[in-house]
N, C-alpha and C. Protein backbone atom coordinates (compact mmCIF):
# COMPACT_ATOMS: atom_id res chain seq x y z
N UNK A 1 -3.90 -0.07 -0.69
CA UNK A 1 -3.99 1.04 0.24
C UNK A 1 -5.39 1.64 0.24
N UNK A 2 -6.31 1.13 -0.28
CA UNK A 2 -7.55 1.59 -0.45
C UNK A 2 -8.13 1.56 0.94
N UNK A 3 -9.45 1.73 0.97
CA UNK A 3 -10.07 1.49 2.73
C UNK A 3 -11.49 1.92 2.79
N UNK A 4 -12.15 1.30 3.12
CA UNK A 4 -13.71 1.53 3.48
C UNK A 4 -14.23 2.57 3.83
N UNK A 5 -14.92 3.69 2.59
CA UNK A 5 -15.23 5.01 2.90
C UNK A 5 -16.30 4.22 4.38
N UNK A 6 -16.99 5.66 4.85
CA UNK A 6 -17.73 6.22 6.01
C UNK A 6 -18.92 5.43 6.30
N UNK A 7 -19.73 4.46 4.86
CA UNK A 7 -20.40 3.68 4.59
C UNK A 7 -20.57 2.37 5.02
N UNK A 8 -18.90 1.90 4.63
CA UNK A 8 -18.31 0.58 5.23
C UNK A 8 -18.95 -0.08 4.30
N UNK A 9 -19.00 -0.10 2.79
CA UNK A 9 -19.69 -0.40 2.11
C UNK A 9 -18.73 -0.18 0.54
N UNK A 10 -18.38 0.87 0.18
CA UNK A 10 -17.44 1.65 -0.54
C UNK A 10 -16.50 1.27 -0.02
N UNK A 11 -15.43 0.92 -1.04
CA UNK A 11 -13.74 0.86 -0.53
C UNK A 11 -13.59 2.17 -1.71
N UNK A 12 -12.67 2.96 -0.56
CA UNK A 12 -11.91 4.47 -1.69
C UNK A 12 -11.05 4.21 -2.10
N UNK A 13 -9.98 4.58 -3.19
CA UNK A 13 -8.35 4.47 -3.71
C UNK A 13 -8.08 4.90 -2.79
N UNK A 14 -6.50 4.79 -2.51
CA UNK A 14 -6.09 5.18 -1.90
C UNK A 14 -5.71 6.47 -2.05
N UNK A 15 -6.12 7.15 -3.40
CA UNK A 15 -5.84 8.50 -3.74
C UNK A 15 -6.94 9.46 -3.31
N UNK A 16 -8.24 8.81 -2.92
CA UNK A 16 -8.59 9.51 -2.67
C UNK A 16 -8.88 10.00 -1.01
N UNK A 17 -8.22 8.77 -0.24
CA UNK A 17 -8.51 8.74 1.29
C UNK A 17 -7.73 10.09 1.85
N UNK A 18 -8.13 10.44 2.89
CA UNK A 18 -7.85 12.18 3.07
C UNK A 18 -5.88 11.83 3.87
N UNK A 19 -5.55 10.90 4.37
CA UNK A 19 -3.97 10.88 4.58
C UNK A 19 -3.03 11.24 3.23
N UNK A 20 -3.91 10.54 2.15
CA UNK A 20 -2.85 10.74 0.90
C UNK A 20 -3.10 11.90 0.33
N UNK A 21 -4.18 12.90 0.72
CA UNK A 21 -5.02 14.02 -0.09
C UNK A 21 -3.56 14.90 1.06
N UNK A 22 -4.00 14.97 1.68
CA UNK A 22 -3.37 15.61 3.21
C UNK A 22 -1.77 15.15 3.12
N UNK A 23 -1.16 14.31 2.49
CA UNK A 23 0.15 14.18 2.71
C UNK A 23 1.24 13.71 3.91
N UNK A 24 0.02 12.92 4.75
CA UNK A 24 0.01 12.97 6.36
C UNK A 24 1.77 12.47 6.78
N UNK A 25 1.71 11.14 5.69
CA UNK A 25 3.39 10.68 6.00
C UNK A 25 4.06 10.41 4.55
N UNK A 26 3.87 11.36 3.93
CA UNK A 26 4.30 11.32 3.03
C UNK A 26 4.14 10.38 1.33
N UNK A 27 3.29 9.65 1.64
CA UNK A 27 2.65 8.63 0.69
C UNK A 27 2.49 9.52 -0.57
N UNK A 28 1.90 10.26 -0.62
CA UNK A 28 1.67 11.23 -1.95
C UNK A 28 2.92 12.04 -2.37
N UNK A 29 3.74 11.73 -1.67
CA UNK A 29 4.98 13.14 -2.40
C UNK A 29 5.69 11.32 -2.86
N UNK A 30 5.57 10.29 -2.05
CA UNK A 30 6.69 9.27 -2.97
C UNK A 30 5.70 8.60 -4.50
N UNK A 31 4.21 8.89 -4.57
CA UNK A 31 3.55 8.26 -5.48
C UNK A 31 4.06 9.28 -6.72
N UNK A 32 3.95 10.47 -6.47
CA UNK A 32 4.00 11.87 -7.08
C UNK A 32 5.40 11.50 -7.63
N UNK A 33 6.70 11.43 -7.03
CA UNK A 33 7.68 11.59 -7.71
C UNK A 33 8.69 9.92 -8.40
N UNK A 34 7.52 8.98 -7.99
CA UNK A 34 7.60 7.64 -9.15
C UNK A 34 8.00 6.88 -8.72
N UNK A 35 8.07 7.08 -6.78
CA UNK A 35 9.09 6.17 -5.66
C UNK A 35 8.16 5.09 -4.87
N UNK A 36 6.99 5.31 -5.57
CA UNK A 36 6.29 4.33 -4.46
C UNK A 36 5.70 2.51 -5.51
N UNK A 37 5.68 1.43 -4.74
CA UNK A 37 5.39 0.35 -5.50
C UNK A 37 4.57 -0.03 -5.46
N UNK A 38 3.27 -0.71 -5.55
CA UNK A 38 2.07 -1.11 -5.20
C UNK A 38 2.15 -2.58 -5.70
N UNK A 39 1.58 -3.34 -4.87
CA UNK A 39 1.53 -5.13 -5.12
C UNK A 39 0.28 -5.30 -4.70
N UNK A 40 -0.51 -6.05 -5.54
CA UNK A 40 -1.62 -7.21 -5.32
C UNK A 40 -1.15 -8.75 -6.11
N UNK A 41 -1.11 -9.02 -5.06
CA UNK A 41 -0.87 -10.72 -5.07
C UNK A 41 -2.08 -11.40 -4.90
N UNK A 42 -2.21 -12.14 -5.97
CA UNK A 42 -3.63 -12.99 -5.42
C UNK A 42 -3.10 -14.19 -4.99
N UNK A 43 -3.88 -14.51 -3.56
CA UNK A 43 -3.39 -15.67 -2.91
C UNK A 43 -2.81 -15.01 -1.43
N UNK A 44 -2.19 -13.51 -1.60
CA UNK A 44 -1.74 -13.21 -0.30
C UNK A 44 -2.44 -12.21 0.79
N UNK A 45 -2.81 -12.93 1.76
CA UNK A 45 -3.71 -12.16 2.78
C UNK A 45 -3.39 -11.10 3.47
N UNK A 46 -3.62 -9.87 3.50
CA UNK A 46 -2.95 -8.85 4.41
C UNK A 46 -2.45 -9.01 5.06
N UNK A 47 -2.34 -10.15 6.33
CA UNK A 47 -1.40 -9.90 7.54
C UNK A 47 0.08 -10.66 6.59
N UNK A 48 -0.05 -11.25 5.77
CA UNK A 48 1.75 -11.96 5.47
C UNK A 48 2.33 -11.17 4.92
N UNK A 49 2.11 -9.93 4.64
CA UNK A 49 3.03 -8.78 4.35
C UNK A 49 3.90 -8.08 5.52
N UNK A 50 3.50 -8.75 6.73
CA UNK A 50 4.36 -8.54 7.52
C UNK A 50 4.58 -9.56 8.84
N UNK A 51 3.97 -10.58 7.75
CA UNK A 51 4.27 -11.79 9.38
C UNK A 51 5.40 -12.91 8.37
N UNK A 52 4.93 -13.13 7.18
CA UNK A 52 5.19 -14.62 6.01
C UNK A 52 6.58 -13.79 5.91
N UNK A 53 7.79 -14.63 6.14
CA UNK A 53 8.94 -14.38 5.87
C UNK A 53 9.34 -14.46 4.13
N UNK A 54 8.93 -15.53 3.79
CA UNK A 54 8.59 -15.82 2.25
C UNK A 54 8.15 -14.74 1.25
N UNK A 55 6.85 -14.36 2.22
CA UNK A 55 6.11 -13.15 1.42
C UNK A 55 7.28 -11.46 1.06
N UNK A 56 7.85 -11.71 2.61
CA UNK A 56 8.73 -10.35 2.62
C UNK A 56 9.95 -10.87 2.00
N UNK A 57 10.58 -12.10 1.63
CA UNK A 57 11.84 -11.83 0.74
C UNK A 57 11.39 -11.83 -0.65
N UNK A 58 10.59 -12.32 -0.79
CA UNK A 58 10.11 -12.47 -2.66
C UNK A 58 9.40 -11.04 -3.04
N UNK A 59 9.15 -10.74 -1.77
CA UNK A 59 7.95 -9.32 -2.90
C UNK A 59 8.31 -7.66 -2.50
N UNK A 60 8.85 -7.99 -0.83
CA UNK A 60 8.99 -6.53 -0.20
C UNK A 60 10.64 -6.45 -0.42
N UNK A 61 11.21 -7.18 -0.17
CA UNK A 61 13.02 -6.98 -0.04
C UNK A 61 13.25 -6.35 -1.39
N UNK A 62 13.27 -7.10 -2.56
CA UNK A 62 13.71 -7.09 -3.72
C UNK A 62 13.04 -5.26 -3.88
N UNK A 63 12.29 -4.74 -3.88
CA UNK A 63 11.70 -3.45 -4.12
C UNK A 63 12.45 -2.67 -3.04
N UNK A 64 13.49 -3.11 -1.91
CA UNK A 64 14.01 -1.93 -0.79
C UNK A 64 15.49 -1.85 -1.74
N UNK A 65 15.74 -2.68 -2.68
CA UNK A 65 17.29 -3.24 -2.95
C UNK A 65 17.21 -2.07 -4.07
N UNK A 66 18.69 -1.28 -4.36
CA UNK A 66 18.91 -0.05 -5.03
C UNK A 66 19.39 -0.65 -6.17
């Protein structure tokens, strides 16, 4: 969730980018209370987190399941 400060040069945490400072959709109240998951996969390219069917049953499903 990080992202290229103003520079385009700098990548920020994602803690510090002003949506999660700001609370915009809520990202910081689910990190805050121990609900949120974070994955780096090496090998997986940003877009197959929501195109690779594979990618979403092995890594995203299993983390929605109670």
């Amino acid at each position: 969730m990080g992202f290229f400060d103003s520079d385009f040069k700098t990548v920020l945490p994602m803690e510090k980018q002003q949506y999660y400072i700001d609370d915009t959709f809520g990202l910081r109240t689910l990190d805050e209370s121990n609900r949120l998951t974070l994955k780096n996969i090496p090998g997986v390219p940003h877009p197959a987190w929501i195109q690779d069917t594979d990618v979403i049953s092995q890594y995203i499903l299993p983390c929605l399941e109670d």
